[in-house]
PDB file of N, CA and C in Angstrom:
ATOM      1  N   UNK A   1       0.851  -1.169   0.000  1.00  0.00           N
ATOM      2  CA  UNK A   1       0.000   0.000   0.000  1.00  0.00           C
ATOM      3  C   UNK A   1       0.896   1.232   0.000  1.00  0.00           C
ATOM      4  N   UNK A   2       0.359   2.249  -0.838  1.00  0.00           N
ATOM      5  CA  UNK A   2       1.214   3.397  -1.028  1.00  0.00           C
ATOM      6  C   UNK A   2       0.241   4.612  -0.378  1.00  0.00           C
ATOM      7  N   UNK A   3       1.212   5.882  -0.498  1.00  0.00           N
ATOM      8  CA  UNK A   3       0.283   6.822   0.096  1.00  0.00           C
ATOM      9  C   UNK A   3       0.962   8.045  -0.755  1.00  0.00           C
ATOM     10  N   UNK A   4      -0.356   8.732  -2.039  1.00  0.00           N
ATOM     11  CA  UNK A   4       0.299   9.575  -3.132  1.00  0.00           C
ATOM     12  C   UNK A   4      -0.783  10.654  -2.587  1.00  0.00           C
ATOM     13  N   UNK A   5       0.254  11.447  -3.258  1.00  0.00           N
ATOM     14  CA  UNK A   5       0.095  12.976  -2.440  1.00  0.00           C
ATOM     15  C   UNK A   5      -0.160  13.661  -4.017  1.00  0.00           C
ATOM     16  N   UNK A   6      -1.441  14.372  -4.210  1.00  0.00           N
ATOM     17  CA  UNK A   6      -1.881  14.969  -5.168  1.00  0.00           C
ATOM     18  C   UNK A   6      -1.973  16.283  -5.293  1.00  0.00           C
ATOM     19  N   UNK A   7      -1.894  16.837  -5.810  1.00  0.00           N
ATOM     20  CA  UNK A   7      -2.213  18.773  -5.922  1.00  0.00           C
ATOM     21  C   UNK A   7      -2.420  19.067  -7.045  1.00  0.00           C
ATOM     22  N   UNK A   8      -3.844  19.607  -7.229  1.00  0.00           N
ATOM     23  CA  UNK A   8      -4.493  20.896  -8.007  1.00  0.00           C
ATOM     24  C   UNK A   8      -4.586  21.898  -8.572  1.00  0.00           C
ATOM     25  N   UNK A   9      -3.713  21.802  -9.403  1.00  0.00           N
ATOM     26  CA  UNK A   9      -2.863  23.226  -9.659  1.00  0.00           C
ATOM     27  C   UNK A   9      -3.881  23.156 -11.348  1.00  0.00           C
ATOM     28  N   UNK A  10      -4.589  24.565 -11.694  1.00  0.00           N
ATOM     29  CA  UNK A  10      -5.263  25.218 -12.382  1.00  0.00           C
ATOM     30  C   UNK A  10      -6.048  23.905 -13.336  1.00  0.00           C
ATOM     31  N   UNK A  11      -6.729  22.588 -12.735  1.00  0.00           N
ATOM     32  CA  UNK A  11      -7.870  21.797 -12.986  1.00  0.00           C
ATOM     33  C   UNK A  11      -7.438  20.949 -13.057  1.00  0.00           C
ATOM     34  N   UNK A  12      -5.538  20.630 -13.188  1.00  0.00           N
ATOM     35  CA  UNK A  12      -4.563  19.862 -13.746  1.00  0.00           C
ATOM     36  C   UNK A  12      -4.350  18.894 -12.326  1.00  0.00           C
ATOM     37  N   UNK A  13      -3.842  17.364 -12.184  1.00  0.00           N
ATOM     38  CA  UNK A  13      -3.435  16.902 -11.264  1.00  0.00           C
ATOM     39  C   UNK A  13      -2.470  16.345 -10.979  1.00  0.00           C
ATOM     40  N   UNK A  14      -1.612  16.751 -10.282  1.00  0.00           N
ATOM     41  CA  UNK A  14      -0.143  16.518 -10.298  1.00  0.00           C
ATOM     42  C   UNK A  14       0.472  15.623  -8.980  1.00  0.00           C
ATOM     43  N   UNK A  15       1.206  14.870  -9.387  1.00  0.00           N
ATOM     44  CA  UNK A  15       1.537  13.858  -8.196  1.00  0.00           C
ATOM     45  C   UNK A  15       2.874  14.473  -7.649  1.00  0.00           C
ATOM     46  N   UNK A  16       2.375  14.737  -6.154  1.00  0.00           N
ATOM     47  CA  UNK A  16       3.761  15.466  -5.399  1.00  0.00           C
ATOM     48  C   UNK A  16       4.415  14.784  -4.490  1.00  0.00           C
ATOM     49  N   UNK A  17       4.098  13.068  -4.460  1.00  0.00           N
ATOM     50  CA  UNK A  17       5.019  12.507  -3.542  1.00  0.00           C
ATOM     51  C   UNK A  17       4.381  11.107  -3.405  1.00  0.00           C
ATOM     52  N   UNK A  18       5.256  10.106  -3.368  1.00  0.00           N
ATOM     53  CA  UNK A  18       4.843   8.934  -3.518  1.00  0.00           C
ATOM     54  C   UNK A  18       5.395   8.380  -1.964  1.00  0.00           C
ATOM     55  N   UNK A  19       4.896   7.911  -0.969  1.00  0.00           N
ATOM     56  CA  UNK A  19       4.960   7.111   0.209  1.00  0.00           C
ATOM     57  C   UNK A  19       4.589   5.472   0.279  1.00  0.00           C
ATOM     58  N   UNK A  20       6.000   5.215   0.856  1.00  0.00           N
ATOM     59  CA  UNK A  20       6.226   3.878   0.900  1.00  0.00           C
ATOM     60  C   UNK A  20       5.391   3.268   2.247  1.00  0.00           C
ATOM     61  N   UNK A  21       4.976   4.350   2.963  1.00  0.00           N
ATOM     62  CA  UNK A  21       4.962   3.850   4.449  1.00  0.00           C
ATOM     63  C   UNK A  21       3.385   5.150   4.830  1.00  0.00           C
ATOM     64  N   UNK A  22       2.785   5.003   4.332  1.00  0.00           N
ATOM     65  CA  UNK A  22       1.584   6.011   4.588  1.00  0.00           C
ATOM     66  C   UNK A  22       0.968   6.269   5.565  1.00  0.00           C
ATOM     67  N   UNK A  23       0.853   7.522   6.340  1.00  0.00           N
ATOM     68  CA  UNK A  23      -0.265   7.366   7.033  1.00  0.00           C
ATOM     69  C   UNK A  23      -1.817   7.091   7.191  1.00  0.00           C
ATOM     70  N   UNK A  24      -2.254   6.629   7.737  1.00  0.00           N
ATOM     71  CA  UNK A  24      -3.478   6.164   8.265  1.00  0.00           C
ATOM     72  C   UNK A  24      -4.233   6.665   9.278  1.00  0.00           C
ATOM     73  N   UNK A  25      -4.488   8.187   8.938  1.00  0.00           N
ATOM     74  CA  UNK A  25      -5.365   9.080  10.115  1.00  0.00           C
ATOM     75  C   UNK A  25      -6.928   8.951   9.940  1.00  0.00           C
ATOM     76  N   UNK A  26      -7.490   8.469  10.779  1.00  0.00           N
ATOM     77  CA  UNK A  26      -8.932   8.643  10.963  1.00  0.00           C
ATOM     78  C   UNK A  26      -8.851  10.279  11.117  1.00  0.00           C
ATOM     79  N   UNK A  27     -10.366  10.588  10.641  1.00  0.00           N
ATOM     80  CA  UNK A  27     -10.883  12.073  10.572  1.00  0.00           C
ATOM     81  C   UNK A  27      -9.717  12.822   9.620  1.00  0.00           C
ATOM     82  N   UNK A  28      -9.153  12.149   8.439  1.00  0.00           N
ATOM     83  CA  UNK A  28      -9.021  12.746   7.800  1.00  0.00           C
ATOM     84  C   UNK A  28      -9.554  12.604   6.170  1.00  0.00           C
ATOM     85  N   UNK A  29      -8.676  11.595   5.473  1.00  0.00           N
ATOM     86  CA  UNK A  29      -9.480  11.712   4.230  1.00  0.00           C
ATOM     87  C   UNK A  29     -10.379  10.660   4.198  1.00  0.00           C
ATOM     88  N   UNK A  30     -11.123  10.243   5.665  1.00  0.00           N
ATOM     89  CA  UNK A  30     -12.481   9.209   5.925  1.00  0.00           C
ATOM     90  C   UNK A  30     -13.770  10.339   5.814  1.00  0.00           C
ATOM     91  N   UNK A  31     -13.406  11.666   6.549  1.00  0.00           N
ATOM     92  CA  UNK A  31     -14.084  12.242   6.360  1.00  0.00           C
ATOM     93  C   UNK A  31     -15.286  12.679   5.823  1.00  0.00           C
ATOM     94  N   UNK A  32     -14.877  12.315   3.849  1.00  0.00           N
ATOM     95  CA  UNK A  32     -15.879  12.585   3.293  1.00  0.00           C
ATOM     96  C   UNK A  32     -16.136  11.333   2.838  1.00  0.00           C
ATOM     97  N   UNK A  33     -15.862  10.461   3.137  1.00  0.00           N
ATOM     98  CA  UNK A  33     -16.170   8.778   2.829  1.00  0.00           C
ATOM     99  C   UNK A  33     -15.710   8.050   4.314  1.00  0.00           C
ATOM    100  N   UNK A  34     -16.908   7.754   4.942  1.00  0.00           N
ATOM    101  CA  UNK A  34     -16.326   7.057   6.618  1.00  0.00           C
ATOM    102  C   UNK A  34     -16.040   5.630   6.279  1.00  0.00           C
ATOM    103  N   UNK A  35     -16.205   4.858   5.373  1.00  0.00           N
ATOM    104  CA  UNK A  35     -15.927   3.639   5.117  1.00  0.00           C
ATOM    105  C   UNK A  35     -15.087   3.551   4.170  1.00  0.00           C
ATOM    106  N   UNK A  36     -13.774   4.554   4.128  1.00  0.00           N
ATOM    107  CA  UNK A  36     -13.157   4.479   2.833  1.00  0.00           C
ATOM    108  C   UNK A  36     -11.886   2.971   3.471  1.00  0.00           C
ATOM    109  N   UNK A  37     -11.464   3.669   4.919  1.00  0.00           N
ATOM    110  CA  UNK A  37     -10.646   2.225   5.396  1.00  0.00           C
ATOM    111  C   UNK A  37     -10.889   0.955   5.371  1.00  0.00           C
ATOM    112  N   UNK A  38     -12.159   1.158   5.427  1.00  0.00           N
ATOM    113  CA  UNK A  38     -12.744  -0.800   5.525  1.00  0.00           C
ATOM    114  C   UNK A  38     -12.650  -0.918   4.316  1.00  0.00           C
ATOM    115  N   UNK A  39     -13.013  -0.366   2.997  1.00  0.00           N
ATOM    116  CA  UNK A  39     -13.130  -1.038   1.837  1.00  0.00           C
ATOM    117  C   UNK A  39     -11.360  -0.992   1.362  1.00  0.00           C
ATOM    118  N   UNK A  40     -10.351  -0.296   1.784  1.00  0.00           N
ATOM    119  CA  UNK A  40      -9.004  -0.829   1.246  1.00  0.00           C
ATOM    120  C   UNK A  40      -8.964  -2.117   1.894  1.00  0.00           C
ATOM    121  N   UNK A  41      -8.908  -2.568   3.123  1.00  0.00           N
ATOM    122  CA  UNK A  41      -9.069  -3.135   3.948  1.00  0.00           C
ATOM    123  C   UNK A  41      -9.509  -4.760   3.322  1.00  0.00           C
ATOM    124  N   UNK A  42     -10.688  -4.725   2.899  1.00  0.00           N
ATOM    125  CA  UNK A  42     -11.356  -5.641   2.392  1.00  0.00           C
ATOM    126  C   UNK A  42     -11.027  -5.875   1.367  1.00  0.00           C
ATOM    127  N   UNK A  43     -10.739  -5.027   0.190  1.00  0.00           N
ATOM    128  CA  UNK A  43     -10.226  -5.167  -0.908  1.00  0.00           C
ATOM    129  C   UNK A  43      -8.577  -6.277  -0.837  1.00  0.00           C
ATOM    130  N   UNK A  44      -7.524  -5.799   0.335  1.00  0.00           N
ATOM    131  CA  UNK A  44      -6.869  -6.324   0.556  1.00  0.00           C
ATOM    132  C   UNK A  44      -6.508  -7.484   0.801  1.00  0.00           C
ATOM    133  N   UNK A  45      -7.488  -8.071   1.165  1.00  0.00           N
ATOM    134  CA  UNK A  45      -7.723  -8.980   2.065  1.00  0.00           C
ATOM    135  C   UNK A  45      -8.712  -9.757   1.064  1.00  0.00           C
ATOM    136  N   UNK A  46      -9.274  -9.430  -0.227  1.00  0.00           N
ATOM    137  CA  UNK A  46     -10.133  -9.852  -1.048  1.00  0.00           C
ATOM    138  C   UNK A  46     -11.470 -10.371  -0.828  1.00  0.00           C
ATOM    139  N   UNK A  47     -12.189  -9.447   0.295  1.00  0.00           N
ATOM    140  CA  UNK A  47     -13.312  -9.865   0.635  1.00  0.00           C
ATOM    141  C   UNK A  47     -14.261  -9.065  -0.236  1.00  0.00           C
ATOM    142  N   UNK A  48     -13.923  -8.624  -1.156  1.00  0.00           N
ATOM    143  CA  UNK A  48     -14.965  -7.424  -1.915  1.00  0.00           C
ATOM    144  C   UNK A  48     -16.486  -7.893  -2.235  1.00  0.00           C
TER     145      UNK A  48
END
C-alpha cells in the first residue's frame, strides 16, 4: 500500500510525492467517505 500525495494546480493533477509507508489518520481523508478504510481493507484482504 502506497500513500500519493496529489495537488491541483489550475484543474490539472499533479503527483507530489509517492509514500512507501503512509499514514493512516482517521478524521481525515475518511471524512468525506467514513468507510473508505474498511473497503481498502477488504479489498486487501479480497473480501470485496
Amino acid at each position: 500500500m502506497y500513500g500519493v500525495d496529489i495537488k491541483e494546480i489550475d484543474g490539472e493533477y499533479v503527483v507530489i510525492e509517492v509514500n512507501d509507508n503512509p499514514n493512516i489518520d482517521a478524521g481525515g481523508e475518511d471524512a468525506c467517505c467514513p468507510k473508505v478504510y474498511e473497503r481498502i481493507i477488504r479489498y486487501l484482504a479480497d473480501e470485496q
